[in-house]
Protein backbone atom coordinates (compact mmCIF):
# COMPACT_ATOMS: atom_id res chain seq x y z
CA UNK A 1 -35.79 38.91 202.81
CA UNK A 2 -33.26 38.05 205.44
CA UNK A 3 -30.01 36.03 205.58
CA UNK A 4 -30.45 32.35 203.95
CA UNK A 5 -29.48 29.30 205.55
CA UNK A 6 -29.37 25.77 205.27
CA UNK A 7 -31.40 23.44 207.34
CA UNK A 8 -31.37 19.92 207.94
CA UNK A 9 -34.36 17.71 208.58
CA UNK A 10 -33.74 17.43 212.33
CA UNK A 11 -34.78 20.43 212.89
CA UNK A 12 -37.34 20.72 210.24
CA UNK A 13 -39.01 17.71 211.55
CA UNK A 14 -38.77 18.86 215.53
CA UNK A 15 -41.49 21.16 213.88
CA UNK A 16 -43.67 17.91 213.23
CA UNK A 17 -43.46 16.60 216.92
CA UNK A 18 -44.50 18.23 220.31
CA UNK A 19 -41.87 16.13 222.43
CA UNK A 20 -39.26 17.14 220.04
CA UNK A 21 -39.30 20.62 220.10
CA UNK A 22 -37.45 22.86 221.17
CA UNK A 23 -36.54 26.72 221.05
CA UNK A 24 -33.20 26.76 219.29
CA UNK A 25 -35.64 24.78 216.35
CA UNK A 26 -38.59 27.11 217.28
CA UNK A 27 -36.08 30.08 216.85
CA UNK A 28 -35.27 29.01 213.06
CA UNK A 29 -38.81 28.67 212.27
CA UNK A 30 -39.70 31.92 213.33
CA UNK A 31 -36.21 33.31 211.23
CA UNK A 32 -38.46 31.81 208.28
CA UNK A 33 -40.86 34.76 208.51
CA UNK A 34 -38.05 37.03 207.21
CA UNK A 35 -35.24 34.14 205.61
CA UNK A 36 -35.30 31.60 203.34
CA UNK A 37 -33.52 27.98 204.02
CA UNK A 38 -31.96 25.67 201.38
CA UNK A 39 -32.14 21.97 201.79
CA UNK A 40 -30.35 19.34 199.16
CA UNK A 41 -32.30 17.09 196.70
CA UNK A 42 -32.85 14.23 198.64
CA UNK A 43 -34.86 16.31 201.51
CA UNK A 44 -38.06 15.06 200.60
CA UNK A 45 -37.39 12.09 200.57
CA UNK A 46 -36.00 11.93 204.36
CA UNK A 47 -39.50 14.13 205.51
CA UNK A 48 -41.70 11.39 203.81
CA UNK A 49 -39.81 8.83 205.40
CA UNK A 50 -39.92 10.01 208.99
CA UNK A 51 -43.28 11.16 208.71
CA UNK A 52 -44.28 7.28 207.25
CA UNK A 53 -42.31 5.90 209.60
CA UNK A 54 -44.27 7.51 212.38
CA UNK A 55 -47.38 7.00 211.17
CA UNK A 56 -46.21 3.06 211.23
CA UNK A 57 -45.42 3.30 214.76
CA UNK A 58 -48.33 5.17 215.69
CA UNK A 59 -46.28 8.40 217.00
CA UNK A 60 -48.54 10.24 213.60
CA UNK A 61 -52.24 10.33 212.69
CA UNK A 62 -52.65 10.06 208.91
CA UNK A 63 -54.33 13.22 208.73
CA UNK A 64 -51.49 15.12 211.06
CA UNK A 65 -48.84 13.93 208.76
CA UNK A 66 -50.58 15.37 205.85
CA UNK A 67 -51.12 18.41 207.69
CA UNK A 68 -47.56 18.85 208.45
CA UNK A 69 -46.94 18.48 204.91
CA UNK A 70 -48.89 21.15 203.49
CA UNK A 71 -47.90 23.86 205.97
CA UNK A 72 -44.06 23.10 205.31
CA UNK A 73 -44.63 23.61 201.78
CA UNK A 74 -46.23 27.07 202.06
CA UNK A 75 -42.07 27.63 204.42
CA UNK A 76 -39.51 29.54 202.36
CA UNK A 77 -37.77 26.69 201.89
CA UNK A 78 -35.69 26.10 198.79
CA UNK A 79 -35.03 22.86 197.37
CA UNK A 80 -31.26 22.77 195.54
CA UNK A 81 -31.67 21.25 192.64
CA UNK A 82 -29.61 17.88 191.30
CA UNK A 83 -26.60 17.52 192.38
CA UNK A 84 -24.09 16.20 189.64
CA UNK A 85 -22.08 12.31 189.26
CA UNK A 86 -18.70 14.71 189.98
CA UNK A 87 -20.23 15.22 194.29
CA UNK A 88 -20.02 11.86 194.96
CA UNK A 89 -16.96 12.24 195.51
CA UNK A 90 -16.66 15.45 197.91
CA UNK A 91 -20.16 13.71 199.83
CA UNK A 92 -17.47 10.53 200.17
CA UNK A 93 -14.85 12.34 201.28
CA UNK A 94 -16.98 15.03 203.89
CA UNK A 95 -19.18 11.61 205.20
CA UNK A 96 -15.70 9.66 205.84
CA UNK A 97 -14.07 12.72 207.51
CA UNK A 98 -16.65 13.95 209.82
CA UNK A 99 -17.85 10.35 210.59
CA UNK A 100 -21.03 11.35 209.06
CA UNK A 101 -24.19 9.52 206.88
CA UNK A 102 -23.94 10.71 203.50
CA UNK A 103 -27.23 12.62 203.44
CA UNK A 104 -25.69 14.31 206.82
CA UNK A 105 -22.76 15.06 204.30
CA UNK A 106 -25.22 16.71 202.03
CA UNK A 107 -26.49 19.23 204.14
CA UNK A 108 -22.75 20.10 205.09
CA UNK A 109 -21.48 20.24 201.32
CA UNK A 110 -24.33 22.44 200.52
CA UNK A 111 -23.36 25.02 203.64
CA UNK A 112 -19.97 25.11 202.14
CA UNK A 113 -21.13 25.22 198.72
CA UNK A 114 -22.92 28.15 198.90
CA UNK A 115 -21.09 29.77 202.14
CA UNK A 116 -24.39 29.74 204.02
CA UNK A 117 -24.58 29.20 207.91
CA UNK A 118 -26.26 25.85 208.93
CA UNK A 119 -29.30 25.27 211.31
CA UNK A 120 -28.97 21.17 212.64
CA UNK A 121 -29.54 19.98 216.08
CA UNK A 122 -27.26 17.11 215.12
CA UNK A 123 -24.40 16.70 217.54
CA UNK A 124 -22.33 15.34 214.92
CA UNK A 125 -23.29 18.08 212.34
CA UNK A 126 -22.71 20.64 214.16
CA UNK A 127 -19.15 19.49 215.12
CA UNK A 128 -18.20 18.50 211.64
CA UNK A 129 -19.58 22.37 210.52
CA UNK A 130 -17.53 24.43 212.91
CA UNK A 131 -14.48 22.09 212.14
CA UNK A 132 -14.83 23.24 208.90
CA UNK A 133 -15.39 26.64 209.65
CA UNK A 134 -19.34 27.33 208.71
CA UNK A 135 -21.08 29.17 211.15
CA UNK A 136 -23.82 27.71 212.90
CA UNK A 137 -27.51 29.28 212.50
CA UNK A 138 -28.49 31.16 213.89
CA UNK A 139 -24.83 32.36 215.37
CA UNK A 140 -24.24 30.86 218.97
């Protein structure tokens, strides 16, 4: 198995949608056949909720969504377990920093965390990693 990396749900869910993707995000999908990605605790939650959402606004067939589903969980993809009371604090403190939300924080703390490179297509994300010095995934 390759290097690990963390990836964030913009470019996990570029996967779901035609006019969203793009090749940096096809590029860490096809890293997948050899890595395996972390994503924090709350990751599930924010696929459900896009995919709902866009099955609310029409942009998703029920049946696509479900689809999309079950192939991302046969995806190397690791899901960190709880995190404890005590990150609050460093997810505060990363969020007000970087001008980021605090799930945006999440993916960032978990980079650092575990000194893993990060795969976003998140402007802000991807300025708030390098400032912070964790490399970008795959390295550009």
């Amino acid at each position: 198995m390759g290097e690990r990396f963390v990836v964030d749900n913009s470019i996990v869910m570029s996967w779901c949608f035609k006019d969203e993707s793009n090749p940096y995000a096809d590029s860490v999908l096809d890293r997948l056949a050899e890595s395996s990605a972390l994503v924090p605790s709350h990751w599930p939650l924010e696929v459900v909720n896009v995919l709902l959402v866009a099955e609310r606004k029409k942009r998703l067939k029920q049946t696509d969504g479900e689809r999309f589903l079950s192939l991302l969980t046969q995806l190397p993809i690791i899901i960190e377990g709880e995190f404890p009371a005590t990150m609050m604090k460093d997810l505060f403190s990363l969020g007000r920093a970087h001008e980021l939300s605090s799930y945006d924080a999440c993916y960032l703390e978990l980079a650092i965390r575990k000194s893993l490179p990060l795969a976003t297509l998140d402007r802000e994300l991807r300025k708030a990693a390098r400032s912070v010095n964790v490399p970008l995934f795959p390295e550009s």
